[in-house]
C-alpha atoms as a PDB file:
ATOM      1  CA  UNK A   1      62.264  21.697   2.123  1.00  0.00           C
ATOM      2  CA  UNK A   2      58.450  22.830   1.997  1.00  0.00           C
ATOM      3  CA  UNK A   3      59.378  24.438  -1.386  1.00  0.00           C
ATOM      4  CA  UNK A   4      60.889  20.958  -2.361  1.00  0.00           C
ATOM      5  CA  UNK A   5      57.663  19.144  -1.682  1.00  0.00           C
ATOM      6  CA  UNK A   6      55.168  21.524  -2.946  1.00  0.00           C
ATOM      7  CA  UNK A   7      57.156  22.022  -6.743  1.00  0.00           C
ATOM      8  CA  UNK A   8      57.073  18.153  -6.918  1.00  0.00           C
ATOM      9  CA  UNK A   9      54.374  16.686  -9.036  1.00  0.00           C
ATOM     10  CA  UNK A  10      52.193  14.058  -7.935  1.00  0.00           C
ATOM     11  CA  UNK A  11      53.149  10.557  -9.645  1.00  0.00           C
ATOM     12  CA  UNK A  12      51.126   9.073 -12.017  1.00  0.00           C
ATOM     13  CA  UNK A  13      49.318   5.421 -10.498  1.00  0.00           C
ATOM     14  CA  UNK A  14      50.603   2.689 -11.957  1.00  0.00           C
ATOM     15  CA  UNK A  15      47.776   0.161 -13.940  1.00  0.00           C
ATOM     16  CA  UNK A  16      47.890  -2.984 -14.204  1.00  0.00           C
ATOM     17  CA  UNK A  17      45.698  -5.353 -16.714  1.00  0.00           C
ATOM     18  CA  UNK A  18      43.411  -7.637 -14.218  1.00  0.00           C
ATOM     19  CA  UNK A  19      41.226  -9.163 -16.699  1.00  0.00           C
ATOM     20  CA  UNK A  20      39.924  -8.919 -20.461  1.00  0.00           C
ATOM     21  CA  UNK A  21      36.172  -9.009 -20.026  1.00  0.00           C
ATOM     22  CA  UNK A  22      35.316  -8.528 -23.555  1.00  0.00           C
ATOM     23  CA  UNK A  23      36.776  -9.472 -26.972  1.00  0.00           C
ATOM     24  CA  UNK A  24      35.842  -7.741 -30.307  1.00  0.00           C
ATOM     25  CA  UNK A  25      33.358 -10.688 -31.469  1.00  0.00           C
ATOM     26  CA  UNK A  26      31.258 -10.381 -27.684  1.00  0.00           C
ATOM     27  CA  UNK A  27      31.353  -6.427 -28.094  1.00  0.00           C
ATOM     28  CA  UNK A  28      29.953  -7.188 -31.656  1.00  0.00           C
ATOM     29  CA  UNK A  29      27.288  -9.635 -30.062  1.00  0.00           C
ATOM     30  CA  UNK A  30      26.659  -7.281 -27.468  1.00  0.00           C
ATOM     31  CA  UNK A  31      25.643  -4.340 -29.635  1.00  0.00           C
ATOM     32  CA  UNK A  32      23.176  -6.331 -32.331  1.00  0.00           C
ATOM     33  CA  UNK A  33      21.166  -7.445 -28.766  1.00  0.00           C
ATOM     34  CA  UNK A  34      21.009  -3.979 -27.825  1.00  0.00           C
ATOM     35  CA  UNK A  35      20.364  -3.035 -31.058  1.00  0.00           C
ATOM     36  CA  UNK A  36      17.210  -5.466 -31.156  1.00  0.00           C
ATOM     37  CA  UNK A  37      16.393  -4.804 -27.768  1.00  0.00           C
ATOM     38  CA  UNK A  38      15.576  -1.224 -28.935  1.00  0.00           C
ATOM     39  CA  UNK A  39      13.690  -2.208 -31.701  1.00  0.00           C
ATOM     40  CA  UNK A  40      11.806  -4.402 -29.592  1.00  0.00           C
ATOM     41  CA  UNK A  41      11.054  -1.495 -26.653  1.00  0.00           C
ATOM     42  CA  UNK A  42      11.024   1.095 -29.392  1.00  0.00           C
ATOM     43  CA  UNK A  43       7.474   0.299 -31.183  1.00  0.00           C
ATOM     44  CA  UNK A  44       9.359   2.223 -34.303  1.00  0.00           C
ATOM     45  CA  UNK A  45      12.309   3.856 -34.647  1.00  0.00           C
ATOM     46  CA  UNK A  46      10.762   7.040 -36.857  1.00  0.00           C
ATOM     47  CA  UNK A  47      11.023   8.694 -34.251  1.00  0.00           C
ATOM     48  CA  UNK A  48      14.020   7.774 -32.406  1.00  0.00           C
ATOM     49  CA  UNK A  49      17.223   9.319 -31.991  1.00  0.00           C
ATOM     50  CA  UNK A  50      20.699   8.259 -31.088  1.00  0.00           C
ATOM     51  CA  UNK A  51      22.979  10.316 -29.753  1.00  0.00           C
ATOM     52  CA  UNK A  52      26.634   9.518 -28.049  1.00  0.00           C
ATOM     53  CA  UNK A  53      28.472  10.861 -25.706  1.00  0.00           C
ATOM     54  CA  UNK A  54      31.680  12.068 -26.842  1.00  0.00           C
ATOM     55  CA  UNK A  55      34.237   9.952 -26.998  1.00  0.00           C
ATOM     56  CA  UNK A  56      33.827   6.712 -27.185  1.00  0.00           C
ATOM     57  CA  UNK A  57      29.738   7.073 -26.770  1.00  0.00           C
ATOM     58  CA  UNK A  58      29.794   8.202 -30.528  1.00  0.00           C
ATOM     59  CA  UNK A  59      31.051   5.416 -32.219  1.00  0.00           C
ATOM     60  CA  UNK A  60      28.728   2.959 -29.894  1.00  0.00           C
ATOM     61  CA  UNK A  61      25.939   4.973 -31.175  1.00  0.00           C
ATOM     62  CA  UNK A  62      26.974   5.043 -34.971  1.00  0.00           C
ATOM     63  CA  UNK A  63      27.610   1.089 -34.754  1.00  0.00           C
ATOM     64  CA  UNK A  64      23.832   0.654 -33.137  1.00  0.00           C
ATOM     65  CA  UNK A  65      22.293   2.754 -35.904  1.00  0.00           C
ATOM     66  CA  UNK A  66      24.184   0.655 -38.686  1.00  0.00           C
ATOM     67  CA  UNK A  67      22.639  -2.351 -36.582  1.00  0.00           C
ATOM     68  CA  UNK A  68      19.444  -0.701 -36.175  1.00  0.00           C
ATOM     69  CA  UNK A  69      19.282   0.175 -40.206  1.00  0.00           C
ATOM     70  CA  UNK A  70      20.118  -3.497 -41.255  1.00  0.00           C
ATOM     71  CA  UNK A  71      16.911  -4.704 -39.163  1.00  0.00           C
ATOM     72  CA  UNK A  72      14.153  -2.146 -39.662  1.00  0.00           C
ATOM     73  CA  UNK A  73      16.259  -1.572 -43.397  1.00  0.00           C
ATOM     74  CA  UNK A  74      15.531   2.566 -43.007  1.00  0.00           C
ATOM     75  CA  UNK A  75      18.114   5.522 -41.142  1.00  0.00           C
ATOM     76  CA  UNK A  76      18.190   6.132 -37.506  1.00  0.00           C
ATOM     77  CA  UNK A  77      18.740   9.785 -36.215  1.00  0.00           C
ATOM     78  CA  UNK A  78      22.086   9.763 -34.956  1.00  0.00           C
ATOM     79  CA  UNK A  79      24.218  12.726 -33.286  1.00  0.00           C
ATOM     80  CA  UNK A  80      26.548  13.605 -30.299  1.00  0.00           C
ATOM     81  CA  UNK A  81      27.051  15.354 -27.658  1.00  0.00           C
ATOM     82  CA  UNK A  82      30.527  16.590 -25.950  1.00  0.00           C
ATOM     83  CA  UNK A  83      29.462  17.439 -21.828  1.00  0.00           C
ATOM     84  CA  UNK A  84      33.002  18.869 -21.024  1.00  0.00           C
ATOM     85  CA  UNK A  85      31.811  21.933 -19.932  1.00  0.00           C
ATOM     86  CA  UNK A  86      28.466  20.769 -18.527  1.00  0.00           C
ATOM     87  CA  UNK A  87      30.703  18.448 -16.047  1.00  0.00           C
ATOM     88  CA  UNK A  88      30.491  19.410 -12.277  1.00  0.00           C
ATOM     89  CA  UNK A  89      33.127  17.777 -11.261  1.00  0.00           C
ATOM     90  CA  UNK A  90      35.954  19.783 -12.886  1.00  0.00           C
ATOM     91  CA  UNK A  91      37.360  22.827 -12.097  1.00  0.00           C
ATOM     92  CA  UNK A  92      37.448  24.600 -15.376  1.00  0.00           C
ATOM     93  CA  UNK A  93      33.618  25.022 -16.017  1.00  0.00           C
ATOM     94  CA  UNK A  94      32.140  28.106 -16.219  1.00  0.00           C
ATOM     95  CA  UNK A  95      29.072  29.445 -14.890  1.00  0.00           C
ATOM     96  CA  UNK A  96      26.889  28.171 -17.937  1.00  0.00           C
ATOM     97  CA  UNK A  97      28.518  26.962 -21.255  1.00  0.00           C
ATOM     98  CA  UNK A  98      28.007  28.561 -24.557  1.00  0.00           C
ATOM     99  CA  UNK A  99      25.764  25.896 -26.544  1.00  0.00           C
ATOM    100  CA  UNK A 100      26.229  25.641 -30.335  1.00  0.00           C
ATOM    101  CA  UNK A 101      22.764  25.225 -31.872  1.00  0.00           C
ATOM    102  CA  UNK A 102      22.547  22.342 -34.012  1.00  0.00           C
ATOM    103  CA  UNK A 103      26.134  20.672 -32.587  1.00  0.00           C
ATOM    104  CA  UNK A 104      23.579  17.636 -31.954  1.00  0.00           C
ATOM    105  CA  UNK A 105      23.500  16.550 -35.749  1.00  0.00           C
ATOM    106  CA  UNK A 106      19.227  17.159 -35.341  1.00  0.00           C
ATOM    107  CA  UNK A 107      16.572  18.509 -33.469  1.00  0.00           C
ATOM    108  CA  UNK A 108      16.072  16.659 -30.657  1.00  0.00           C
ATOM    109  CA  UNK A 109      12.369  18.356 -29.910  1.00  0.00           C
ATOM    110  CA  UNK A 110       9.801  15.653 -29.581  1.00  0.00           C
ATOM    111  CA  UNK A 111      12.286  12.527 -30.202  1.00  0.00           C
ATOM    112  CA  UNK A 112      12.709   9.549 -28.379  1.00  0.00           C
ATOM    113  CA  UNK A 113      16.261   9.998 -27.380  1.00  0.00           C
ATOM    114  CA  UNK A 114      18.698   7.454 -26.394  1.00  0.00           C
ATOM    115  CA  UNK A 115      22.076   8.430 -25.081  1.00  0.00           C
ATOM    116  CA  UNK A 116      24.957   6.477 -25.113  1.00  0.00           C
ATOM    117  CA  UNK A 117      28.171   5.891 -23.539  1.00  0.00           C
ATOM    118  CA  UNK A 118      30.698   3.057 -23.172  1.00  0.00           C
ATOM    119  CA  UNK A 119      30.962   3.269 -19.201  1.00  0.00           C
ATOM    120  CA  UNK A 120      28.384   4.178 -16.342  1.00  0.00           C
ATOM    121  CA  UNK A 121      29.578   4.671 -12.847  1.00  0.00           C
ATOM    122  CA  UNK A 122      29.198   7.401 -11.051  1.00  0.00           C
ATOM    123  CA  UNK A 123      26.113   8.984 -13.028  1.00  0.00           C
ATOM    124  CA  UNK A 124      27.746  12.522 -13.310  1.00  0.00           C
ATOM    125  CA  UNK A 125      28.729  11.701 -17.194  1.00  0.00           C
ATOM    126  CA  UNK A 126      24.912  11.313 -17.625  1.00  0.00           C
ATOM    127  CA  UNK A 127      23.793  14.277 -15.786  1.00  0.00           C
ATOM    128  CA  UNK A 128      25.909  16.058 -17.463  1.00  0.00           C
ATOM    129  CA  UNK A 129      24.600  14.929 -20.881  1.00  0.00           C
ATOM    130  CA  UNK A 130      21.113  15.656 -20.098  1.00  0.00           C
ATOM    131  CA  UNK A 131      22.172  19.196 -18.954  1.00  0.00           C
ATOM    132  CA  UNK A 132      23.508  19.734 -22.548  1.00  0.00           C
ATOM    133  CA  UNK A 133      20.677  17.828 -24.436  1.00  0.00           C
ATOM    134  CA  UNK A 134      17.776  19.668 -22.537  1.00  0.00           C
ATOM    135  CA  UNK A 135      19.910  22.451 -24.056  1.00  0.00           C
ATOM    136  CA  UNK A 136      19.340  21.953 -27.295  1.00  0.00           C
ATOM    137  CA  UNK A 137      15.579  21.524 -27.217  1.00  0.00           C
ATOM    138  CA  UNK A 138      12.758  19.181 -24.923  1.00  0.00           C
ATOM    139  CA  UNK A 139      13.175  15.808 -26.275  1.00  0.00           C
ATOM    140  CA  UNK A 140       9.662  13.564 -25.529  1.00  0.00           C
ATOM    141  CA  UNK A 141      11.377  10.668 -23.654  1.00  0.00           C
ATOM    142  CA  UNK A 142      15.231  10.140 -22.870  1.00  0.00           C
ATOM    143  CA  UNK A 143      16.543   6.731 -22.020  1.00  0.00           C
ATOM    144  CA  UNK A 144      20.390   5.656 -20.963  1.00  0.00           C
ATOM    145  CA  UNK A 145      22.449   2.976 -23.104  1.00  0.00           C
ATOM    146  CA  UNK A 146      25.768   1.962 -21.385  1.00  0.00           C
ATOM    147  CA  UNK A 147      27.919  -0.974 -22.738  1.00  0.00           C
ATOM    148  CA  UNK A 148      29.473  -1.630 -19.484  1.00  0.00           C
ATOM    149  CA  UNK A 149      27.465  -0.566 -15.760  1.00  0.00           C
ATOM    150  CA  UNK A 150      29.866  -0.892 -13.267  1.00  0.00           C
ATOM    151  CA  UNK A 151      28.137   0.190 -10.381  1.00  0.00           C
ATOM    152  CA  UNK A 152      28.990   2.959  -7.493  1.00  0.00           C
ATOM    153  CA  UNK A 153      26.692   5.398  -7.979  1.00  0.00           C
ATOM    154  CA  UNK A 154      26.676   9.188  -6.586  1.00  0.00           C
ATOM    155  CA  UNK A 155      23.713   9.928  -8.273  1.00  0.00           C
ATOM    156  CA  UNK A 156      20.123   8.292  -9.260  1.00  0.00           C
ATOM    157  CA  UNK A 157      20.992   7.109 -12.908  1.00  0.00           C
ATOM    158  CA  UNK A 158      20.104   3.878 -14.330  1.00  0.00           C
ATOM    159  CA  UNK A 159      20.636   2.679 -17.925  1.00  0.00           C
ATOM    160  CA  UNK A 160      17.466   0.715 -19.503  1.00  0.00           C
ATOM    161  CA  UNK A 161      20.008  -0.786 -21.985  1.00  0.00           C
ATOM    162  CA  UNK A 162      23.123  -2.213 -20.460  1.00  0.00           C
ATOM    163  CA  UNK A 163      25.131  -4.108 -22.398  1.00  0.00           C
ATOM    164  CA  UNK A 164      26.722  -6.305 -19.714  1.00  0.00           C
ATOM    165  CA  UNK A 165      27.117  -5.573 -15.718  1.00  0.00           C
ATOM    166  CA  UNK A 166      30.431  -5.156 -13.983  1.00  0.00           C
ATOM    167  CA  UNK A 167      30.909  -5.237 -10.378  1.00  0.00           C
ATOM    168  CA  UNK A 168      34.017  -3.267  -9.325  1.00  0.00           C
ATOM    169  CA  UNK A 169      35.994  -1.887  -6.815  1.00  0.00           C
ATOM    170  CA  UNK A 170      36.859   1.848  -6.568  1.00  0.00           C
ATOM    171  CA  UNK A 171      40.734   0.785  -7.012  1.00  0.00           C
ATOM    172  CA  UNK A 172      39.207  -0.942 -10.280  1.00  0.00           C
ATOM    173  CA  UNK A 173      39.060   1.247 -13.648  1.00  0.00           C
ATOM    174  CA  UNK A 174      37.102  -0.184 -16.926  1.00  0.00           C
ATOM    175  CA  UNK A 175      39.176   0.410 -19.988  1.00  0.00           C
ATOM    176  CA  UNK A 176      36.812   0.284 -23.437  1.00  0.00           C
ATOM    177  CA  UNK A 177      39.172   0.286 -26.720  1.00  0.00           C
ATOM    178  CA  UNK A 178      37.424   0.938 -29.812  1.00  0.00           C
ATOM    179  CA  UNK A 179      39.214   0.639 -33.457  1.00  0.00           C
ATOM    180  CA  UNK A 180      37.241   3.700 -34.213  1.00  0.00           C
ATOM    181  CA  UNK A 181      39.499   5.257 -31.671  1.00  0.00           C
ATOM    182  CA  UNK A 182      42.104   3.071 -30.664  1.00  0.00           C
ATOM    183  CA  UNK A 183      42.722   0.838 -33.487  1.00  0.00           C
ATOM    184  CA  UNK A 184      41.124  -2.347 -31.344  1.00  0.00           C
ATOM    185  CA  UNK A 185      38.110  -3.230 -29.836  1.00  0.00           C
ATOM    186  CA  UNK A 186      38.170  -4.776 -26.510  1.00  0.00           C
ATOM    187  CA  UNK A 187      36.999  -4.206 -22.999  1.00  0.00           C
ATOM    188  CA  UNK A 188      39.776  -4.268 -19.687  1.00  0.00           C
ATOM    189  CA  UNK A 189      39.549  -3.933 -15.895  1.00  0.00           C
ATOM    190  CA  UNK A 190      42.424  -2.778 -14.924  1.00  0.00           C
ATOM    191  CA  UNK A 191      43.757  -1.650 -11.177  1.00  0.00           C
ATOM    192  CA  UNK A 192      45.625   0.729  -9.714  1.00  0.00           C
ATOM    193  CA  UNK A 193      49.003  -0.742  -8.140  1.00  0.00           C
END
């Protein structure tokens, strides 16, 4: 019997849709106010950079400096950042990941950086992501851009640019689609059942 139980895998939870809290049009609004917000707090963007977290921070961050472009009418710096292996909570990282020089898209030395990612909750995403960008130079000031703060914090993270403020339970899980990823753009809570 004890062989039975310990061979079985653990089910998958079930999800259920609770509530669509963002159509394409309001994720559209929502990024040219962010967009103009960091014009606004930027006092120039020659100096700025973008940079997403991978996954769906990356296409956040490329829509932003296509926003950014059309009101100041010149390029923003943008790049990415992938913060698997800088994660602490997961069992598979190493003692200290093997950075690839450059994997940013630009040097990051003496920039105004602003990361990005759809989602903040916990903070450890963000941690993570300055663990990997301090790794690729000393940038002069970092800031945090989330599209959706939902709250629960294990760590002392807060986003200057949020694009719109969740509360949620732990049982409650906030779904961002992009098209650049998943062929719609739209914004879910869902729950676990």
């Amino acid at each position: 019997m004890l062989s039975t139980i310990m061979s079985s895998k653990p089910s998958t939870p079930n999800i259920r849709e609770k509530a669509r809290l963002m159509s394409a049009s309001e994720i559209d609004r929502t990024l040219v106010r962010l967009a103009h917000e960091i014009v606004e707090k930027a006092n120039g963007i020659e100096n700025l950079g973008l940079v997403g977290i991978r996954r769906r921070g990356v296409p956040i961050a490329q829509r932003l400096a296509a926003l950014i472009k059309s009101i100041e009418k010149t390029d923003v710096l943008i790049g990415m950042l992938d913060i698997n292996l800088y994660r602490d909570d997961l069992s598979t990282t190493g003692p200290k990941p093997v950075v690839i020089k450059g994997a940013i898209g630009f040097d990051v030395n003496e920039k105004d950086i602003i990361l990005i990612d759809d989602v903040l909750y916990t903070g450890r995403t963000t941690r993570a992501a300055l663990d990997a960008l301090f790794d690729h130079g000393r940038p002069r000031k970092v800031q945090l851009l989330a599209l959706i703060d939902r709250g629960h914090r294990e760590l002392p993270v807060e986003a200057q640019y949020v694009g719109r403020t969740v509360q949620t339970t732990d049982n409650e899980i906030i779904e961002v689609k992009l098209k650049e990823i998943d062929s719609a753009d739209q914004v879910l809570l869902v729950e676990r059942v």
